[in-house]
N, C-alpha and C. Protein backbone atom coordinates (compact mmCIF):
# COMPACT_ATOMS: atom_id res chain seq x y z
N UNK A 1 49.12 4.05 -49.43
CA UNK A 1 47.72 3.69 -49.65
C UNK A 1 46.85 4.63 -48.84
N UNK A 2 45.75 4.94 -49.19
CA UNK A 2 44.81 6.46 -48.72
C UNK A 2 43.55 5.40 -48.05
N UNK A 3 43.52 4.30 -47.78
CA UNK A 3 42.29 3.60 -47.51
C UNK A 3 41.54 3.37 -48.36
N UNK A 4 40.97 3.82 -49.57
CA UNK A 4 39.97 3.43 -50.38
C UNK A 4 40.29 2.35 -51.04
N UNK A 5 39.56 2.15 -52.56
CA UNK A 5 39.10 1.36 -53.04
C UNK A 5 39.01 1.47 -54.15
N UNK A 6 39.21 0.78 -55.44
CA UNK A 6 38.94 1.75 -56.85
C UNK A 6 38.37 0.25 -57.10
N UNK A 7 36.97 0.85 -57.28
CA UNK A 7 36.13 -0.13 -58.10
C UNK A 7 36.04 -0.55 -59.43
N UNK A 8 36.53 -1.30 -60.07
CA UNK A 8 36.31 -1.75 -61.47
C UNK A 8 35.81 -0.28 -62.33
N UNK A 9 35.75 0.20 -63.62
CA UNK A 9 35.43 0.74 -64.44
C UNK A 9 34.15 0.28 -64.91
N UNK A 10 33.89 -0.83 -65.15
CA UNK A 10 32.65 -1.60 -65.79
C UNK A 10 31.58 -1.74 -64.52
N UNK A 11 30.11 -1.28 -64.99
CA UNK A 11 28.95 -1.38 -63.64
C UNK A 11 28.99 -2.84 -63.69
N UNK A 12 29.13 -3.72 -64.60
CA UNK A 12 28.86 -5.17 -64.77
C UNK A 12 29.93 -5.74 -63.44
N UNK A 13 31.33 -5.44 -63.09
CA UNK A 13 32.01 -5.52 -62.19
C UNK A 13 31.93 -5.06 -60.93
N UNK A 14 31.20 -3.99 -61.11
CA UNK A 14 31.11 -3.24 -59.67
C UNK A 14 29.78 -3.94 -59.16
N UNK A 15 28.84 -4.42 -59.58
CA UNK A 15 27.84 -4.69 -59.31
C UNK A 15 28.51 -6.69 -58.82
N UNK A 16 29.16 -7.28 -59.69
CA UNK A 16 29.15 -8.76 -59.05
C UNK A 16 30.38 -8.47 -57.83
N UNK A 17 31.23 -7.26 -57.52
CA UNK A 17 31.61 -7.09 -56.97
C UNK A 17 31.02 -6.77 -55.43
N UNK A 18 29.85 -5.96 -55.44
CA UNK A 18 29.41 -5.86 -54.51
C UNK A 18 28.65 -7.24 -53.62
N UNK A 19 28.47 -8.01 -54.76
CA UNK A 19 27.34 -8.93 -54.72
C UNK A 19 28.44 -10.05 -53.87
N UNK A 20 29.51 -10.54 -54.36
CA UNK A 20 30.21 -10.51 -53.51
C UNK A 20 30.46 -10.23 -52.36
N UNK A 21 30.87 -9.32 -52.14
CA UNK A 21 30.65 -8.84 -50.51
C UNK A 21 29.23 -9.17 -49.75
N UNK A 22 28.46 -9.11 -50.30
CA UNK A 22 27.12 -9.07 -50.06
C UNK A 22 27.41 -10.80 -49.25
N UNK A 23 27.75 -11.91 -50.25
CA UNK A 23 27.26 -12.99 -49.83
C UNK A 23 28.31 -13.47 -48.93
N UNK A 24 29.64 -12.88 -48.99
CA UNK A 24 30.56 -12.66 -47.53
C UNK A 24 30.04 -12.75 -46.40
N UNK A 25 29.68 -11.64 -46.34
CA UNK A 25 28.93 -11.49 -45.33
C UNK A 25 27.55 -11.90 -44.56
N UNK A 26 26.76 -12.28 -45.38
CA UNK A 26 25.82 -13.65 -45.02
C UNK A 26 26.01 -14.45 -44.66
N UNK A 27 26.67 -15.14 -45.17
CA UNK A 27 27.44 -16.61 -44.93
C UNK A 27 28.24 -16.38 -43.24
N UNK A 28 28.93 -15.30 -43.61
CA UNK A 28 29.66 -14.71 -42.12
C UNK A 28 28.55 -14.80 -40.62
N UNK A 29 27.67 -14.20 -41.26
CA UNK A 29 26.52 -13.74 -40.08
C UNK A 29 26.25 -15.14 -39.93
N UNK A 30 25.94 -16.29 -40.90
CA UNK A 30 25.06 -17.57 -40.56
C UNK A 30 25.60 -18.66 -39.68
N UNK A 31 26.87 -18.61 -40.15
CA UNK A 31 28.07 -19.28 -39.27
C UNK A 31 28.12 -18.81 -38.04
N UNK A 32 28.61 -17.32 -37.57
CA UNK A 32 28.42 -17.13 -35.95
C UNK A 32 26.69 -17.52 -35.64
N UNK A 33 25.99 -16.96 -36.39
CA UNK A 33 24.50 -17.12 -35.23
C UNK A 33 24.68 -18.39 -35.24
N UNK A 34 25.06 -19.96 -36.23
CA UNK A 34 24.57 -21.10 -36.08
C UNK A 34 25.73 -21.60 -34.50
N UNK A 35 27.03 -20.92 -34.43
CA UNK A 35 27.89 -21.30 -33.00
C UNK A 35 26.93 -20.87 -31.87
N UNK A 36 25.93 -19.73 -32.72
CA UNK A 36 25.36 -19.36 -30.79
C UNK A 36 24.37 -20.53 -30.76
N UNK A 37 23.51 -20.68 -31.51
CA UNK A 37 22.59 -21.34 -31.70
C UNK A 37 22.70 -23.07 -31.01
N UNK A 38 24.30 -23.31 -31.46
CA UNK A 38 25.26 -24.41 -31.19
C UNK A 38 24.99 -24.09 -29.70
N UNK A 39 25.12 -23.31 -28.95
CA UNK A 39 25.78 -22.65 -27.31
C UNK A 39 24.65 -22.85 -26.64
N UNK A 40 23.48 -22.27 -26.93
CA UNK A 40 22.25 -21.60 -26.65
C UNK A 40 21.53 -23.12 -26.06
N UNK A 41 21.38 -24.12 -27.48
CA UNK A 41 20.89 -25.74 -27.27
C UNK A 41 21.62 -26.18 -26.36
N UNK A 42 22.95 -26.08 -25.91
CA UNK A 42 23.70 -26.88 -24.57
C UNK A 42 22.95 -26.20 -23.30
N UNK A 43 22.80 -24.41 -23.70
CA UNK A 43 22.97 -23.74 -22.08
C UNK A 43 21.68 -23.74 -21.45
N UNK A 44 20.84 -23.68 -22.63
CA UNK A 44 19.18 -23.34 -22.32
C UNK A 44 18.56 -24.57 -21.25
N UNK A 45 19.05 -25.69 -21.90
CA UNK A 45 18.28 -26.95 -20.80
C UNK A 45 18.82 -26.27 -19.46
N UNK A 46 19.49 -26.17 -19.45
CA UNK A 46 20.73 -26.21 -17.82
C UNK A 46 19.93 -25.37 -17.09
N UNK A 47 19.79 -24.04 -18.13
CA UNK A 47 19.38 -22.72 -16.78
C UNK A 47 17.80 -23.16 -16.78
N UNK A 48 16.86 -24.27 -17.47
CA UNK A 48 15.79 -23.93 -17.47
C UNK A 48 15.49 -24.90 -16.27
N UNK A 49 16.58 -26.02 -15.46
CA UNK A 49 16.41 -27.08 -14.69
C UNK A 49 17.13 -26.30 -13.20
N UNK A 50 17.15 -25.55 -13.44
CA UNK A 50 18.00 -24.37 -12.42
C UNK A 50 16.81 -24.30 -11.35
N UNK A 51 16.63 -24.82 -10.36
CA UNK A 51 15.52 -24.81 -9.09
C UNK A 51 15.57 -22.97 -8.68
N UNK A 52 16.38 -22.30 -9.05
CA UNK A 52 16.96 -21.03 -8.94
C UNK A 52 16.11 -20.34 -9.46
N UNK A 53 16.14 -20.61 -11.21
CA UNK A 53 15.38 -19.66 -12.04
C UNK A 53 14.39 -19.15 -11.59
N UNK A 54 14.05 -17.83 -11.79
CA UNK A 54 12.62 -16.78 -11.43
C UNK A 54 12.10 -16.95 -12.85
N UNK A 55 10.80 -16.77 -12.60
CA UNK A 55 9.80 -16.71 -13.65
C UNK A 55 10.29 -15.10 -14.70
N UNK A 56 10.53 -13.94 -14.00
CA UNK A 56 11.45 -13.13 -14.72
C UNK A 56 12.30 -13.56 -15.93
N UNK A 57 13.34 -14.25 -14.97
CA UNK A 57 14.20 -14.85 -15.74
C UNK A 57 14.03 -15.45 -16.78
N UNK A 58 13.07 -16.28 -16.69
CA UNK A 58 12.58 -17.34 -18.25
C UNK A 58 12.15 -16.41 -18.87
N UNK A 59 11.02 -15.31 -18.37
CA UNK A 59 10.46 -14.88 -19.43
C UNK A 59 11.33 -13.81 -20.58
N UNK A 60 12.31 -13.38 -19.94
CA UNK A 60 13.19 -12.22 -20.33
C UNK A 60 14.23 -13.49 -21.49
N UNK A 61 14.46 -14.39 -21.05
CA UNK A 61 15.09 -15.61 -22.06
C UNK A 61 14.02 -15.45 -23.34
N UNK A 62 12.77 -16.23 -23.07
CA UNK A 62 11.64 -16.71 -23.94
C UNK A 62 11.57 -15.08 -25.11
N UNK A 63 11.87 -13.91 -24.83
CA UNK A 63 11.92 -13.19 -25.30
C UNK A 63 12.94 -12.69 -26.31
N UNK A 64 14.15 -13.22 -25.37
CA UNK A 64 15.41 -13.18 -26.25
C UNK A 64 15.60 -14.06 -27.34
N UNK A 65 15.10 -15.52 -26.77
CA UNK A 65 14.86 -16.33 -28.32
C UNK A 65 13.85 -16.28 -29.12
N UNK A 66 12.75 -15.62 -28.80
CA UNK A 66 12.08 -15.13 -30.06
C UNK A 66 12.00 -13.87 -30.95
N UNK A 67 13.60 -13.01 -30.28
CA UNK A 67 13.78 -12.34 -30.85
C UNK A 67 14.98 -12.67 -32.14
N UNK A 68 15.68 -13.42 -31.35
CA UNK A 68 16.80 -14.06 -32.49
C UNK A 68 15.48 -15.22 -33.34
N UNK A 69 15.23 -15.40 -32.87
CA UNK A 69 14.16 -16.64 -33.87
C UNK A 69 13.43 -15.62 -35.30
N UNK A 70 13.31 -14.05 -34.91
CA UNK A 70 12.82 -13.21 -36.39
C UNK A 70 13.55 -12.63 -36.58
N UNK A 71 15.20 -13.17 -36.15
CA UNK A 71 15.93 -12.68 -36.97
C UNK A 71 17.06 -13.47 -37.69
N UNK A 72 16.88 -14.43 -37.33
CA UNK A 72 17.19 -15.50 -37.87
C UNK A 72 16.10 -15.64 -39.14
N UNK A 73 14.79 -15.71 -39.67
CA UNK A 73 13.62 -15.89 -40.56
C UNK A 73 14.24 -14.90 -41.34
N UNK A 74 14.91 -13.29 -40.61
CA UNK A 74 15.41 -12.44 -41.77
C UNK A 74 16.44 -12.81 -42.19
N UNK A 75 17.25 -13.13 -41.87
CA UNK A 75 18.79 -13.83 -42.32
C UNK A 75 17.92 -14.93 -43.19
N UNK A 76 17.14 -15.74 -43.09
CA UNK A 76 17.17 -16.49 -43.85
C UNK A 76 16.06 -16.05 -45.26
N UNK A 77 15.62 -15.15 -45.10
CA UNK A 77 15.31 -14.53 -46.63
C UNK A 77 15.87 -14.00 -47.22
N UNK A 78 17.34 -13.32 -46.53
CA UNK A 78 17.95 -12.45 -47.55
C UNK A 78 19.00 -13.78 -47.78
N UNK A 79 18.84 -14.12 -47.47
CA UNK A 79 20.20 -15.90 -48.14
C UNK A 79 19.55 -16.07 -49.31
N UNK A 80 17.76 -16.54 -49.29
CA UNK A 80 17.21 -16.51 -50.38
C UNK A 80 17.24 -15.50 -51.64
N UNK A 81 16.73 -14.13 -51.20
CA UNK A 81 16.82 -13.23 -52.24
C UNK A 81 18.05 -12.84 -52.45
N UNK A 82 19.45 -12.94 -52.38
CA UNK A 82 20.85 -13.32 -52.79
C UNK A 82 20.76 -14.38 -53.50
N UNK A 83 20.58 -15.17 -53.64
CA UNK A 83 20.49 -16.28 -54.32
C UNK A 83 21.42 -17.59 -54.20
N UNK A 84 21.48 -17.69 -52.65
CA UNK A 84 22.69 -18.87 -52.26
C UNK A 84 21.92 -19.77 -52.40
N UNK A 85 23.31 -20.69 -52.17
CA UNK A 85 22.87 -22.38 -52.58
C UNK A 85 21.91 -22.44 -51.53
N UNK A 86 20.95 -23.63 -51.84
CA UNK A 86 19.74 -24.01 -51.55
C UNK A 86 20.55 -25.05 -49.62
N UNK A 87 21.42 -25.65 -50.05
CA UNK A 87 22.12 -25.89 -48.76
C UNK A 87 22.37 -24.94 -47.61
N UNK A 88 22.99 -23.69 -48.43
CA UNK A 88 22.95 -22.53 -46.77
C UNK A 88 21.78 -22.40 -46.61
N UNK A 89 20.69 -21.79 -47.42
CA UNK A 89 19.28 -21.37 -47.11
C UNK A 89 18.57 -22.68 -46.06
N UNK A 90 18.91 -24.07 -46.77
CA UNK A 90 18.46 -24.91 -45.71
C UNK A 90 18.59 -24.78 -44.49
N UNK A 91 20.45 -24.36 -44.01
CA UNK A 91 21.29 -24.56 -42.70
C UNK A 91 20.66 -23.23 -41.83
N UNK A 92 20.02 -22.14 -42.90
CA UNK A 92 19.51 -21.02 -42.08
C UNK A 92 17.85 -21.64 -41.44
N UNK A 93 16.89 -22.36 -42.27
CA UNK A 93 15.57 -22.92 -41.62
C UNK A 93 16.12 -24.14 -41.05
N UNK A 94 17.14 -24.78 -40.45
CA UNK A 94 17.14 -25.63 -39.37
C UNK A 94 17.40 -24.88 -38.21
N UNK A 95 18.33 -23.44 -38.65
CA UNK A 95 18.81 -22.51 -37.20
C UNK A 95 17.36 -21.72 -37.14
N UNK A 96 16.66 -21.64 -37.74
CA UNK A 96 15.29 -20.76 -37.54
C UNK A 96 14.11 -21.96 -36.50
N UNK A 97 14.57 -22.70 -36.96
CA UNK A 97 13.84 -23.75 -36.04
C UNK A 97 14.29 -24.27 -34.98
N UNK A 98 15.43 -24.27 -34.59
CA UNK A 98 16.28 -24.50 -33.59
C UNK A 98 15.92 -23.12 -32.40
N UNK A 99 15.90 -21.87 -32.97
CA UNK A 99 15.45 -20.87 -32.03
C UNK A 99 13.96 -21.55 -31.34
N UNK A 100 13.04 -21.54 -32.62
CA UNK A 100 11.65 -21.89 -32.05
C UNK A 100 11.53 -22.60 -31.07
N UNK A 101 12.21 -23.92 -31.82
CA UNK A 101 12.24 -24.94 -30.60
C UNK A 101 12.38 -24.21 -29.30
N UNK A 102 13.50 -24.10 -29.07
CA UNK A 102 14.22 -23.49 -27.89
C UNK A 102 13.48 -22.61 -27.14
N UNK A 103 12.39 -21.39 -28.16
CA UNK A 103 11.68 -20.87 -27.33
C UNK A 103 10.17 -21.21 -27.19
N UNK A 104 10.05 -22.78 -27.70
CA UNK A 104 8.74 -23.53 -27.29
C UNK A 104 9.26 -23.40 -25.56
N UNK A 105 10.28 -24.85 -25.84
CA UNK A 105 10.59 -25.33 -24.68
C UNK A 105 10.70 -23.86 -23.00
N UNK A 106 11.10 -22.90 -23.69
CA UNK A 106 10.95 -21.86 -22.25
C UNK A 106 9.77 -21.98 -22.22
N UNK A 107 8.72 -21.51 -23.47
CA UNK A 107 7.56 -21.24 -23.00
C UNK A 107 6.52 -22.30 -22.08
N UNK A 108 7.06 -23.56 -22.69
CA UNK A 108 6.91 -24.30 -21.42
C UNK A 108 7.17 -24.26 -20.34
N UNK A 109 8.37 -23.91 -20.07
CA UNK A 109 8.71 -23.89 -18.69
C UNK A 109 8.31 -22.75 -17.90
N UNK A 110 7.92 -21.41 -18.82
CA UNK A 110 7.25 -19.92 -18.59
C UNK A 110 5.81 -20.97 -17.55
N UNK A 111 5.06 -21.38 -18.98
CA UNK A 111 3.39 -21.70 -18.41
C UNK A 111 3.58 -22.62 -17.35
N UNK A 112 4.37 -23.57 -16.71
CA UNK A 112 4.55 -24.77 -15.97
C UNK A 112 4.72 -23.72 -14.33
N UNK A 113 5.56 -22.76 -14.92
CA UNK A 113 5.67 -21.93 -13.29
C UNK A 113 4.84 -20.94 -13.03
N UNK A 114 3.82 -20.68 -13.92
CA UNK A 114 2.59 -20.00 -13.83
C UNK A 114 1.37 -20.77 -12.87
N UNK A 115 1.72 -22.15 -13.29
CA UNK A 115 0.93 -23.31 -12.75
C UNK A 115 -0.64 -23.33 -13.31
């Protein structure tokens, strides 16, 4: 075997073939971000009750989850324009909101140590 691939003869095949892969891999991506997402809701209270934490610290967090929070909104449009079931697209706007949340709650805790 040389590594490749011999794609179907017919574009009608090569095309639901790709499309395929395509939604592989979505689904792939939605599942790990929703375990971090899973991780993130346990760890985030902990470090934000941390008498420790520097205002640094939160803010460099509050940043990190609103960076996964627009990219999570992109994961969840291309679920849409793929055309998955209306159930993953859901499971992607509860993990899109689950970021928010998460980076309400720093930003609270950002403005609270601002005083």
């Amino acid at each position: 075997m040389n590594g490749t691939v011999d794609l179907p003869a017919s574009p009608t095949h090569a095309g639901i073939l790709r499309k395929k892969i395509a939604l592989t891999d979505w689904i792939a991506i939605l599942k790990d971000q929703t375990a971090t997402g899973d991780r993130l809701s346990r760890e985030v209270p902990s470090m934000l009750d941390d008498p420790a934490i520097s205002e640094t610290q939160v803010r460099t967090l509050f940043a990190a989850l609103e960076k996964q929070a627009d990219f999570i909104e992109k994961l969840r449009m291309a679920l849409e324009k793929f055309g998955h079931d209306f159930a993953v697209v859901k499971a992607a706007e509860r993990l899109e909101e689950r970021y928010s949340d998460l980076a309400a709650t720093v930003a609270e805790r950002l403005k609270a140590m601002r005083g």
